[in-house]
Protein backbone atom coordinates (compact mmCIF):
# COMPACT_ATOMS: atom_id res chain seq x y z
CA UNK A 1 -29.66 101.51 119.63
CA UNK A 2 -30.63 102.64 123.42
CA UNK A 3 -27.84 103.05 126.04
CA UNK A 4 -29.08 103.10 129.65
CA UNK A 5 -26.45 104.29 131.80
CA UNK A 6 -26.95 103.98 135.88
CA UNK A 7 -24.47 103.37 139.44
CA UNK A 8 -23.75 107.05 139.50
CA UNK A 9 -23.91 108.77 142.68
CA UNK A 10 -22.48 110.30 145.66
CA UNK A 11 -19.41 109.23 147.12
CA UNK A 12 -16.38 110.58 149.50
CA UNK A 13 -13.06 110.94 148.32
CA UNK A 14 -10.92 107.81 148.12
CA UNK A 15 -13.86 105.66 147.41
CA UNK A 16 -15.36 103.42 144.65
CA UNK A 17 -18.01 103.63 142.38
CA UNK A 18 -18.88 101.36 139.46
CA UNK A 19 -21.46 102.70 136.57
CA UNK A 20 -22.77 100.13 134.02
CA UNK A 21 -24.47 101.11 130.70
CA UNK A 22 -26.70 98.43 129.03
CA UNK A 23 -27.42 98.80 125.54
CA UNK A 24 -30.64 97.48 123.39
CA UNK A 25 -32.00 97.55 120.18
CA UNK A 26 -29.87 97.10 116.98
CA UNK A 27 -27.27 95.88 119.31
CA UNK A 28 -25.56 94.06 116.42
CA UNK A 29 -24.19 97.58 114.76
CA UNK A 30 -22.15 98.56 117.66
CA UNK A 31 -18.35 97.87 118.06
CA UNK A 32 -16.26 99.65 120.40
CA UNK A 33 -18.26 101.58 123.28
CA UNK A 34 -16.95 104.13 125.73
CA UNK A 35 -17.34 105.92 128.83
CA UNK A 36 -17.06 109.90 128.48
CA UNK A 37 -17.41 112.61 131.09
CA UNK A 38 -18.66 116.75 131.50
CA UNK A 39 -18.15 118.35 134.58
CA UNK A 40 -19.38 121.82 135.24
CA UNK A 41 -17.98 124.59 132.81
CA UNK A 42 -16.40 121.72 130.68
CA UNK A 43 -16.28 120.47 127.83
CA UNK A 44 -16.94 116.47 127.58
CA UNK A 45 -14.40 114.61 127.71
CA UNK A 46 -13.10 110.55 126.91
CA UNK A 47 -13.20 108.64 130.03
CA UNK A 48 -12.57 105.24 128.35
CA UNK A 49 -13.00 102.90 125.49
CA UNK A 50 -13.28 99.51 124.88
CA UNK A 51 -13.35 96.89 121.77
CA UNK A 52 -15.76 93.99 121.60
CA UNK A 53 -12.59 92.44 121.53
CA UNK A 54 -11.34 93.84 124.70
CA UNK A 55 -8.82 96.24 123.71
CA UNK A 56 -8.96 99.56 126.16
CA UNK A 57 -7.92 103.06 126.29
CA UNK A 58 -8.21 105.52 128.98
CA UNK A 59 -7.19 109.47 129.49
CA UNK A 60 -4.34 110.20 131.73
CA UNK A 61 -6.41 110.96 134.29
CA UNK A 62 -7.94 108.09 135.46
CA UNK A 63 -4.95 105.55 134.72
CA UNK A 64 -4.65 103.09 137.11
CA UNK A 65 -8.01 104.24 139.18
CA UNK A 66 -11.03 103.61 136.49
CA UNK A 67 -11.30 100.12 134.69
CA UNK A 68 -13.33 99.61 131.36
CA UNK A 69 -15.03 96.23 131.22
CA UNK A 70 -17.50 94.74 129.05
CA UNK A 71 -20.03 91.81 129.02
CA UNK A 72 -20.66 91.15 125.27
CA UNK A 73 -23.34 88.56 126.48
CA UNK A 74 -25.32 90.68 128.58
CA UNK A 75 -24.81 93.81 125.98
CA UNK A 76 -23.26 96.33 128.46
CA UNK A 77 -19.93 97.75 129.71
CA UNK A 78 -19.03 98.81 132.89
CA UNK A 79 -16.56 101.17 134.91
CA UNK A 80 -14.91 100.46 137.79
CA UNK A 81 -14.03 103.60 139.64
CA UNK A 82 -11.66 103.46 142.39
CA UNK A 83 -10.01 106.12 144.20
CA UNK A 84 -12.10 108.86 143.52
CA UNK A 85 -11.01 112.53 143.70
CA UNK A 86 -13.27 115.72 143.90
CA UNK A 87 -12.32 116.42 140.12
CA UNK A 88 -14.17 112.99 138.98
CA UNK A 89 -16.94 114.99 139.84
CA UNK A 90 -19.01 115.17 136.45
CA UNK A 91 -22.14 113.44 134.41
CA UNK A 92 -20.52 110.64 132.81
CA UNK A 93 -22.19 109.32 129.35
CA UNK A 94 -21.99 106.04 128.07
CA UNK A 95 -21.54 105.94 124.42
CA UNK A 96 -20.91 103.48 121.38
CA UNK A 97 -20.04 103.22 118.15
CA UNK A 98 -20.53 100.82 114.76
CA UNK A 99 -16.81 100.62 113.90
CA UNK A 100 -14.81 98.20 116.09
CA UNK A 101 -12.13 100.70 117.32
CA UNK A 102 -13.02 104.08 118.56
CA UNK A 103 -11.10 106.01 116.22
CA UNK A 104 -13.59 106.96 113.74
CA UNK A 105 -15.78 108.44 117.11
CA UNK A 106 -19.20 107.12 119.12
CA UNK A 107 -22.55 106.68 117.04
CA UNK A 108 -24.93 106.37 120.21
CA UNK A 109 -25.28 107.94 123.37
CA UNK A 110 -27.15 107.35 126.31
CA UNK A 111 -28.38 109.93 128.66
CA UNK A 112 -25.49 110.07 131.50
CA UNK A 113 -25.44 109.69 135.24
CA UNK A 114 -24.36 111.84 137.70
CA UNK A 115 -21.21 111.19 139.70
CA UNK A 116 -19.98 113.54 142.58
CA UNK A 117 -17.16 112.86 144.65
CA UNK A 118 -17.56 115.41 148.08
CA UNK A 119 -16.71 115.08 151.33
């Protein structure tokens, strides 16, 4: 399984941004996927998941700003990223994983994309 992650980029505060990750290969294995991000100094952290049957999680942080979507047909997920702050600022991975919820952790990973929120 490949994961091709791309949309990142530069952006002000208070704007929008939306990354999509497209997966190939053995696309059958994977389940739930998920959107992760490491900012400098930090350790990686979840961004959000989602089920192949829709179900979503997301951290605290981005509640209500960042949306998890997914296109089973087209074999990729997307985030919606509104409302940007500086502290979005980070290389955000797309990842999946052969169970169908995301407890049991992501399989894949795809090389991430850069997002930087400056003014």
């Amino acid at each position: 399984v490949q994961l091709q992650a791309s949309g990142g980029g530069l952006v002000q505060p208070g704007g929008s941004l939306r990354l999509s990750c497209a997966a190939s290969g053995s696309i059958f294995v994977i389940g739930a996927m998920g959107w992760y991000r490491q900012a400098p100094g930090k350790q990686r952290e979840l961004v959000a998941h989602i089920t192949s049957g829709g179900h979503t999680n997301y951290a605290n942080s981005v509640k209500g700003r960042f949306t998890i979507s997914r296109d089973n047909a087209k074999n990729t997920v997307y985030l919606q990223m509104n409302s940007l702050k500086l502290e979005d600022t980070a290389v955000y991975y797309c990842a999946g994983s052969t169970a169908y919820w995301w407890s049991n952790g992501m399989d894949y990973w795809g090389k991430g994309t850069l997002v930087t929120v400056s003014s």
